[in-house]
N, C-alpha and C. Protein backbone atom coordinates (compact mmCIF):
# COMPACT_ATOMS: atom_id res chain seq x y z
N UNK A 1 41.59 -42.37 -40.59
CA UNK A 1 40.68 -41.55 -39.82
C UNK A 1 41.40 -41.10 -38.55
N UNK A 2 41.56 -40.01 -38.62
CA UNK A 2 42.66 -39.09 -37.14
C UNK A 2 40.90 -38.10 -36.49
N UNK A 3 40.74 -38.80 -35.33
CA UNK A 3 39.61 -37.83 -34.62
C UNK A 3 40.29 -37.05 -33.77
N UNK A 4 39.54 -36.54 -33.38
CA UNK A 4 39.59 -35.34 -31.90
C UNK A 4 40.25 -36.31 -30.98
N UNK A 5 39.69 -37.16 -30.77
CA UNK A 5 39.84 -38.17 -29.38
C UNK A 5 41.02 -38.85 -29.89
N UNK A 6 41.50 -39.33 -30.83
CA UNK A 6 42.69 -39.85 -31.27
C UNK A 6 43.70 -38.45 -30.84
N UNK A 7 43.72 -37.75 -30.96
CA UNK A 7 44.77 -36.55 -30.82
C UNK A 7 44.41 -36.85 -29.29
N UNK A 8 43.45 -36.71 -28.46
CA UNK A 8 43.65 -36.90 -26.95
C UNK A 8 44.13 -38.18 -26.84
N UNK A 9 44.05 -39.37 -27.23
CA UNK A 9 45.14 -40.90 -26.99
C UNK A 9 46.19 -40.77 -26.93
N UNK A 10 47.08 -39.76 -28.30
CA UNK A 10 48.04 -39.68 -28.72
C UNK A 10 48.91 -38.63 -27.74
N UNK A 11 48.15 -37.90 -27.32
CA UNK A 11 48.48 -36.66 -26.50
C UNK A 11 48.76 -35.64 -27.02
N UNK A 12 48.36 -35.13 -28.12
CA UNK A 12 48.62 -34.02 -28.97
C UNK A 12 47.38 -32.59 -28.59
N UNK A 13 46.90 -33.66 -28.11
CA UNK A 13 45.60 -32.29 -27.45
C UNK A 13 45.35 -32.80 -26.01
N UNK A 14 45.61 -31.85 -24.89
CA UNK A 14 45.37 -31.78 -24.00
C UNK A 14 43.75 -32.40 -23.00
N UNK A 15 43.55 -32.91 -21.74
CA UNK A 15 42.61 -33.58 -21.39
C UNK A 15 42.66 -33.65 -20.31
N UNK A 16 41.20 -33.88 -19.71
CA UNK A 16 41.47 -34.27 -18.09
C UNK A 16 41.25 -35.99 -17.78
N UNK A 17 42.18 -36.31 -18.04
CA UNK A 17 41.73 -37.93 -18.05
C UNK A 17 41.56 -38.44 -16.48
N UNK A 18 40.45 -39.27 -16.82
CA UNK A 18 39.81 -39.88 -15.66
C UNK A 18 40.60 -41.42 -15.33
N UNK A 19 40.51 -42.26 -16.21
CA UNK A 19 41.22 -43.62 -16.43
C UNK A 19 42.10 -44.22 -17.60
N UNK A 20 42.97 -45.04 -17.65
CA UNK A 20 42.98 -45.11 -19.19
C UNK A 20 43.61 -46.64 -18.97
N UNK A 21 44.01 -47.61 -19.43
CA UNK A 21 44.63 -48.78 -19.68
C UNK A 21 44.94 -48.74 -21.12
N UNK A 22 45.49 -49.79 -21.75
CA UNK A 22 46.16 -50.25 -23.01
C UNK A 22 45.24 -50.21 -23.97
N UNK A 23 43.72 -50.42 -23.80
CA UNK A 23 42.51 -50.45 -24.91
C UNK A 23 41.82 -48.81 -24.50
N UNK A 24 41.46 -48.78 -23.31
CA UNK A 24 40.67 -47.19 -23.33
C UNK A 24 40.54 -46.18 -22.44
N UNK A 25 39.85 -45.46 -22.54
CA UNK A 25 40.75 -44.21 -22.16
C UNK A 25 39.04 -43.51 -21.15
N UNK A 26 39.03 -42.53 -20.24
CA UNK A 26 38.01 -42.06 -19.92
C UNK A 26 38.80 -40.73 -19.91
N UNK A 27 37.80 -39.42 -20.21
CA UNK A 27 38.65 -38.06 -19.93
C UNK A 27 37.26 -37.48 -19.93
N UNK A 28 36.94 -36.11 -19.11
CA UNK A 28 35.81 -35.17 -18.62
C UNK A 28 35.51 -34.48 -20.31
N UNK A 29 34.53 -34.55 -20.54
CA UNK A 29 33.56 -33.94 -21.68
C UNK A 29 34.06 -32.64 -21.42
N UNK A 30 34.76 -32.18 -23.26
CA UNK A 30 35.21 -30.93 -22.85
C UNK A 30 34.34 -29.57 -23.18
N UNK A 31 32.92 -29.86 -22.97
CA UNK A 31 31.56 -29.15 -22.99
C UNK A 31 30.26 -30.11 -22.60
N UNK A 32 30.60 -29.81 -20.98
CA UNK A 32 29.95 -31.02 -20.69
C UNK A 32 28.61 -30.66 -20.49
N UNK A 33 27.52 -31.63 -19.96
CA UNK A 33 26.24 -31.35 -20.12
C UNK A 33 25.83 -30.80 -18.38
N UNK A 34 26.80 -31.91 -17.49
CA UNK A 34 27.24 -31.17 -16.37
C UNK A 34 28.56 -31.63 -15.80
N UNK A 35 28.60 -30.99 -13.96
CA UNK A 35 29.54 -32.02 -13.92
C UNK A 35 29.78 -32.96 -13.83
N UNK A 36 30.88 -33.28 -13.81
CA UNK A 36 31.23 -35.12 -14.10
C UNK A 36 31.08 -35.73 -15.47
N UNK A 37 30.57 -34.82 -16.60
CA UNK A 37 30.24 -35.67 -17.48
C UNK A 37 31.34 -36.01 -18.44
N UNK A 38 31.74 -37.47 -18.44
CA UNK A 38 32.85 -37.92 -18.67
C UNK A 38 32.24 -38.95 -19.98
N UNK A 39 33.65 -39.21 -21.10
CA UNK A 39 33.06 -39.48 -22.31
C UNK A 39 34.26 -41.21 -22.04
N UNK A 40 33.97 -42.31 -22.48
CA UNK A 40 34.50 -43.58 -22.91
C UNK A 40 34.77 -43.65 -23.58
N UNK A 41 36.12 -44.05 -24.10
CA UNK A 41 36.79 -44.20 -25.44
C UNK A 41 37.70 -45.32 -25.75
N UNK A 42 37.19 -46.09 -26.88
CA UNK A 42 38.30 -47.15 -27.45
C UNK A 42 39.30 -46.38 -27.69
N UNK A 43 40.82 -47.02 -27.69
CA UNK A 43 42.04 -46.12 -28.27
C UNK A 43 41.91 -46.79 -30.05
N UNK A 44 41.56 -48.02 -30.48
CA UNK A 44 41.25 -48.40 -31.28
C UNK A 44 40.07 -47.37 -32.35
N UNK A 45 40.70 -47.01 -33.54
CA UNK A 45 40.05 -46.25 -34.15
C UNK A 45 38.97 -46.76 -35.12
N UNK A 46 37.35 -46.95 -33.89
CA UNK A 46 36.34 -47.81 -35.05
C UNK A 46 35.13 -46.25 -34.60
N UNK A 47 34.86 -46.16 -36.22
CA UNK A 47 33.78 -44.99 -36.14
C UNK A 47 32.09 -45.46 -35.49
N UNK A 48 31.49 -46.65 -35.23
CA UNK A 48 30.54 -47.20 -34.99
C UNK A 48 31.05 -48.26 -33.81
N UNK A 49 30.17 -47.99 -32.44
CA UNK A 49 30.51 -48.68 -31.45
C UNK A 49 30.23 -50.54 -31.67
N UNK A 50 29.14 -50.16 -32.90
CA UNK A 50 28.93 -51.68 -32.95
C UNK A 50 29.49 -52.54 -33.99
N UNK A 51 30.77 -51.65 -34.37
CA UNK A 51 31.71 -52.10 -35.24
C UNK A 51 32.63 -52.72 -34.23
N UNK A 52 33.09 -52.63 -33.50
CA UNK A 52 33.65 -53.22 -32.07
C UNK A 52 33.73 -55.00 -32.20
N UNK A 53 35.22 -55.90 -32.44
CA UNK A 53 35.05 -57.09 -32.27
C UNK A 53 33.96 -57.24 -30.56
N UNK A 54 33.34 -58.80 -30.89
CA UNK A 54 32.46 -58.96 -29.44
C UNK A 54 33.43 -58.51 -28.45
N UNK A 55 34.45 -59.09 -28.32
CA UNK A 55 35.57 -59.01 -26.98
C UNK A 55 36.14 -57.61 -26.61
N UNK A 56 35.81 -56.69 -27.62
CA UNK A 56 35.92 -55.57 -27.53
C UNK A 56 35.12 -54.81 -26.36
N UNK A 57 33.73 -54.80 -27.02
CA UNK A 57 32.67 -54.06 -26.78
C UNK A 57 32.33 -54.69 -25.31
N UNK A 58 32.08 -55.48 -25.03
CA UNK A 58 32.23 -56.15 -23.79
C UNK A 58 33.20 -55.61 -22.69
N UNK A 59 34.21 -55.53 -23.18
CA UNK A 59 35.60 -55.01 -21.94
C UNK A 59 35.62 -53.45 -22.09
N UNK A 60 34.56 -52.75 -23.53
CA UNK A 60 34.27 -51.03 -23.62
C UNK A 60 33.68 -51.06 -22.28
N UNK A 61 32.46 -52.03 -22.19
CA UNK A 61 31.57 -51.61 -20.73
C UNK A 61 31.75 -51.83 -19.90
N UNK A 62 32.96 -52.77 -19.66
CA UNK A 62 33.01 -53.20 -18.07
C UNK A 62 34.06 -51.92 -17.85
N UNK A 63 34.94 -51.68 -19.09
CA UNK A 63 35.71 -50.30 -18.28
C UNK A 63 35.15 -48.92 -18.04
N UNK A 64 33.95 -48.50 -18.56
CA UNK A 64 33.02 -47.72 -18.65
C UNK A 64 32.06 -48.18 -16.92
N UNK A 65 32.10 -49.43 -16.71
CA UNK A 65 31.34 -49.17 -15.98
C UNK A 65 32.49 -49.15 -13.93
N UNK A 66 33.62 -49.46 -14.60
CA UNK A 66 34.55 -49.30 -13.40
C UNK A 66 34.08 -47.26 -13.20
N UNK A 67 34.50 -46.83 -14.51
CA UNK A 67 34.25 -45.51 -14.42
C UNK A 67 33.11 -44.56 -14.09
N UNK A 68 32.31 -45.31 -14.25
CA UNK A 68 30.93 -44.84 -13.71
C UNK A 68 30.84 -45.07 -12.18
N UNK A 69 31.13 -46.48 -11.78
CA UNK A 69 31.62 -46.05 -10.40
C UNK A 69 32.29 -45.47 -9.66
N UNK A 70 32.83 -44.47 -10.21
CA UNK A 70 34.02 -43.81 -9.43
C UNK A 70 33.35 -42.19 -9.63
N UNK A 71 32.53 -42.49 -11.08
CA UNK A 71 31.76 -41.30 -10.88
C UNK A 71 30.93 -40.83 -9.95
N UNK A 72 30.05 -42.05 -9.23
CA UNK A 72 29.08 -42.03 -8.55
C UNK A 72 29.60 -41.82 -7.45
N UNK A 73 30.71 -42.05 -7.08
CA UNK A 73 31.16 -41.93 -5.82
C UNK A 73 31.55 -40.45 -5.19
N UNK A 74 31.77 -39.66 -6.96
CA UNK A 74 32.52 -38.22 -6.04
C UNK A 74 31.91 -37.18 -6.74
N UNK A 75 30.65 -37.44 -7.41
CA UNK A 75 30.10 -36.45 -7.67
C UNK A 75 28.50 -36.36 -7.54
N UNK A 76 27.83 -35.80 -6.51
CA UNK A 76 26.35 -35.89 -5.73
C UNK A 76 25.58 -35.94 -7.68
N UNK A 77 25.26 -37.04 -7.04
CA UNK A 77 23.84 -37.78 -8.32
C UNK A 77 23.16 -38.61 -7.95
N UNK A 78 22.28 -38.97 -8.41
CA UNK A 78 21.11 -40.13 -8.29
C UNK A 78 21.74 -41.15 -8.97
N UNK A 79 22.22 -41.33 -9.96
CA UNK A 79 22.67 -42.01 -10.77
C UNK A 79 23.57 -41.63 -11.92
N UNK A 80 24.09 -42.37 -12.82
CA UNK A 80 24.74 -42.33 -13.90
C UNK A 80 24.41 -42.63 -15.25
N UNK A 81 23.62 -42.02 -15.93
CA UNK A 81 23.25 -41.94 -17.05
C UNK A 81 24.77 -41.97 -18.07
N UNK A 82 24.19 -43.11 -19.07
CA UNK A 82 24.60 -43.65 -20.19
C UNK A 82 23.73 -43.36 -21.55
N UNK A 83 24.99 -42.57 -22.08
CA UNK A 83 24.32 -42.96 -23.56
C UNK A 83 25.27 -42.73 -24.75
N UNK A 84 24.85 -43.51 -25.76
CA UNK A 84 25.99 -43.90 -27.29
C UNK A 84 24.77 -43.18 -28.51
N UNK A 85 25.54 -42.10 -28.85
CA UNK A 85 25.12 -40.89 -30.02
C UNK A 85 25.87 -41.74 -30.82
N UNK A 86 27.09 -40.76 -31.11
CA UNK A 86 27.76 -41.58 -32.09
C UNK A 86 27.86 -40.13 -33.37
N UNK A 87 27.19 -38.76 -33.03
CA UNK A 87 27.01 -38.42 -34.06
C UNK A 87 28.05 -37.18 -34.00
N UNK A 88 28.64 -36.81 -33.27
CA UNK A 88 29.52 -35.65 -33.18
C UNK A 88 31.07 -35.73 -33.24
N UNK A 89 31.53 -36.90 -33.22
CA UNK A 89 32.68 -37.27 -33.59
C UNK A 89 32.95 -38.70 -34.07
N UNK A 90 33.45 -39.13 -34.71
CA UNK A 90 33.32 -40.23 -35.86
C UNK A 90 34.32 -41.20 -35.35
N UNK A 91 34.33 -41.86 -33.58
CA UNK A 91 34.90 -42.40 -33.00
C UNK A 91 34.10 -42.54 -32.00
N UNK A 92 33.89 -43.92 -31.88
CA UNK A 92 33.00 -44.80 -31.21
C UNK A 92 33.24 -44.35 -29.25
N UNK A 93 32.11 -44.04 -28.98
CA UNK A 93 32.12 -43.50 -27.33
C UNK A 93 31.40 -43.16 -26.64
N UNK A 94 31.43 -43.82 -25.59
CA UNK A 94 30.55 -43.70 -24.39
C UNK A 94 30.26 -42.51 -23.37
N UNK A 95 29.08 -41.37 -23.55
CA UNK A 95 29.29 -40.60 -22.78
C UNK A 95 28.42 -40.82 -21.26
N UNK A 96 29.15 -40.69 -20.29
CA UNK A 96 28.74 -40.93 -18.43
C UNK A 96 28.16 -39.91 -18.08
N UNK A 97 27.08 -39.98 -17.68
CA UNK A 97 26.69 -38.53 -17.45
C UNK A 97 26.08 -38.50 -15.72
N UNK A 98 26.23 -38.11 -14.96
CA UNK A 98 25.34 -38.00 -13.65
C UNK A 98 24.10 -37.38 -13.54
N UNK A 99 23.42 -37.89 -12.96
CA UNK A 99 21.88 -37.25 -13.17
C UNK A 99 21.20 -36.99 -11.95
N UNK A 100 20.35 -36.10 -11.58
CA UNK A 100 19.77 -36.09 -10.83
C UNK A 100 18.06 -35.73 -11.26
N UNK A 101 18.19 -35.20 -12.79
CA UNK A 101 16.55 -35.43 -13.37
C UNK A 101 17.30 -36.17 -14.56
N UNK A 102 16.17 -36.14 -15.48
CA UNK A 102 16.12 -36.69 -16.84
C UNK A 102 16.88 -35.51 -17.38
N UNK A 103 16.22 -34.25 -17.52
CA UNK A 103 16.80 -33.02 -17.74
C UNK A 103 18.54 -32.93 -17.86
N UNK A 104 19.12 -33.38 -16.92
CA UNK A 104 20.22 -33.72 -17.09
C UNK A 104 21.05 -34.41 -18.14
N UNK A 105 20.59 -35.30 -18.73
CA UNK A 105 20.63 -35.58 -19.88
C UNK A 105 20.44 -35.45 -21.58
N UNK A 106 19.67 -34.00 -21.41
CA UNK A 106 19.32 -33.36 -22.32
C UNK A 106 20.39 -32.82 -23.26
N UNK A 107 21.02 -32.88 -24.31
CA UNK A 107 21.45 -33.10 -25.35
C UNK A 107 21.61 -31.58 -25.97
N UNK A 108 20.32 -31.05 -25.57
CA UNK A 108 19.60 -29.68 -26.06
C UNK A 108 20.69 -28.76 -25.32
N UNK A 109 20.81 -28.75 -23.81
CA UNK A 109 20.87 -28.12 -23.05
C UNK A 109 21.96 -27.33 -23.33
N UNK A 110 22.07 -26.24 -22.82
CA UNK A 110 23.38 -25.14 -23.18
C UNK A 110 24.38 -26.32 -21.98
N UNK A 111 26.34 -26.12 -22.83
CA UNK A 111 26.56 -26.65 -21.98
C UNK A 111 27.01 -26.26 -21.22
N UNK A 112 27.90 -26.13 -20.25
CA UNK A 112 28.65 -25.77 -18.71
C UNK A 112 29.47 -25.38 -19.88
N UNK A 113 30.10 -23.98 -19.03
CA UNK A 113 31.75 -23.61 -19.48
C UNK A 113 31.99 -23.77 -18.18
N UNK A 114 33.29 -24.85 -17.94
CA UNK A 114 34.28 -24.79 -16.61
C UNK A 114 35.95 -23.83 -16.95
N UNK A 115 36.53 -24.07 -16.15
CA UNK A 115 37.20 -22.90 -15.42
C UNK A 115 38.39 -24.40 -15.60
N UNK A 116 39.22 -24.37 -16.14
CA UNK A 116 40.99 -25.24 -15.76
C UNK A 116 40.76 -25.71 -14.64
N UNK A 117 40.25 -25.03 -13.46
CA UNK A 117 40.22 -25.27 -11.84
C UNK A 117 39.30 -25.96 -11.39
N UNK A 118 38.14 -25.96 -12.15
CA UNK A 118 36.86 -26.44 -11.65
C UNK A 118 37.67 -27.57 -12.74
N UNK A 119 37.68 -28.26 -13.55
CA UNK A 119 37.79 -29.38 -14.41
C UNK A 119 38.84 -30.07 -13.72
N UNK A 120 40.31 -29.41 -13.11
CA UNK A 120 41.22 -30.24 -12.12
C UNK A 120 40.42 -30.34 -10.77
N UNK A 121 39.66 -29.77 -10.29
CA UNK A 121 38.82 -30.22 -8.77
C UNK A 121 38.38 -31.37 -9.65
N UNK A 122 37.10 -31.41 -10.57
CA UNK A 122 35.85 -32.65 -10.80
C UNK A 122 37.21 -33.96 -11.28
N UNK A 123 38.62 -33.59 -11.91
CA UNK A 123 39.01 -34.75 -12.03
C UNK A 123 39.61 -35.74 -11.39
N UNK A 124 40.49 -34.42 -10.24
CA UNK A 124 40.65 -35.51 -8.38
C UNK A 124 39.72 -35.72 -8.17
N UNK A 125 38.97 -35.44 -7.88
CA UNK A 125 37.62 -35.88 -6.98
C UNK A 125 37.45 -37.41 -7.58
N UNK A 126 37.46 -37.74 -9.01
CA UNK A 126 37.15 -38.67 -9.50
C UNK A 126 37.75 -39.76 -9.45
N UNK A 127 38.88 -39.30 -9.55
CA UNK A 127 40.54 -39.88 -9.96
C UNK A 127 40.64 -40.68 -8.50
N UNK A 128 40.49 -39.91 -7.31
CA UNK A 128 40.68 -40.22 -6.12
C UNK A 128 39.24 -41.03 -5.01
N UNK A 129 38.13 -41.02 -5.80
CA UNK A 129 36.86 -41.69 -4.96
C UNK A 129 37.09 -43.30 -5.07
């Protein structure tokens, strides 16, 4: 199984990565719902997050949630909305989303087209809070 997000691990497709260590990876949703909305990723290729050994899934959220703090820090939100679909790419991942309604989170919603420029601003900003 070769996903989308495996080609961004591998580096064969381009990304704005937010964090990454030896197990996972954070990079900006490349149709995001807004800004900041940044997706969590095992580099480990499991299609179901709850296919994840325990020791896995455990160290998915604590690095997900280093990243969420860094979200909160440089991009104006109320909070950081979490949530695990699972249905648009067949590689287990966490998308971060900032919120300031529920609305924000809407799934439905048309998404943002950003600009190369606007996606390198939201990823210092992140990179650097």
């Amino acid at each position: 199984m070769s996903t989308i997000f495996t080609k961004i691990i591998n580096g064969e497709i381009p990304s704005y990565k937010i964090a990454e260590d030896e197990n996972f990876i954070a990079f900006l949703d490349a149709m995001p719902l807004v800004k900041g909305h940044t997706l969590v990723v095992p580099k480990k290729e499991v299609d179901l997050i709850f296919d994840l050994d325990s020791e896995e899934y455990k160290n998915l959220w604590g690095f997900s949630q280093e990243v969420a703090q860094k979200i909160k820090k440089a991009i104006p939100c109320v909070r950081v909305g979490v949530a695990v679909v699972g249905l648009e790419v067949p590689h287990a991942h966490i998308h971060l989303i900032p919120l300031n309604t529920v609305e924000d989170m809407n799934f439905k919603n048309e998404r943002l087209k950003l600009t190369g420029e606007e996606y390198s601003e939201i990823q210092n900003s992140i990179i650097n809070s």
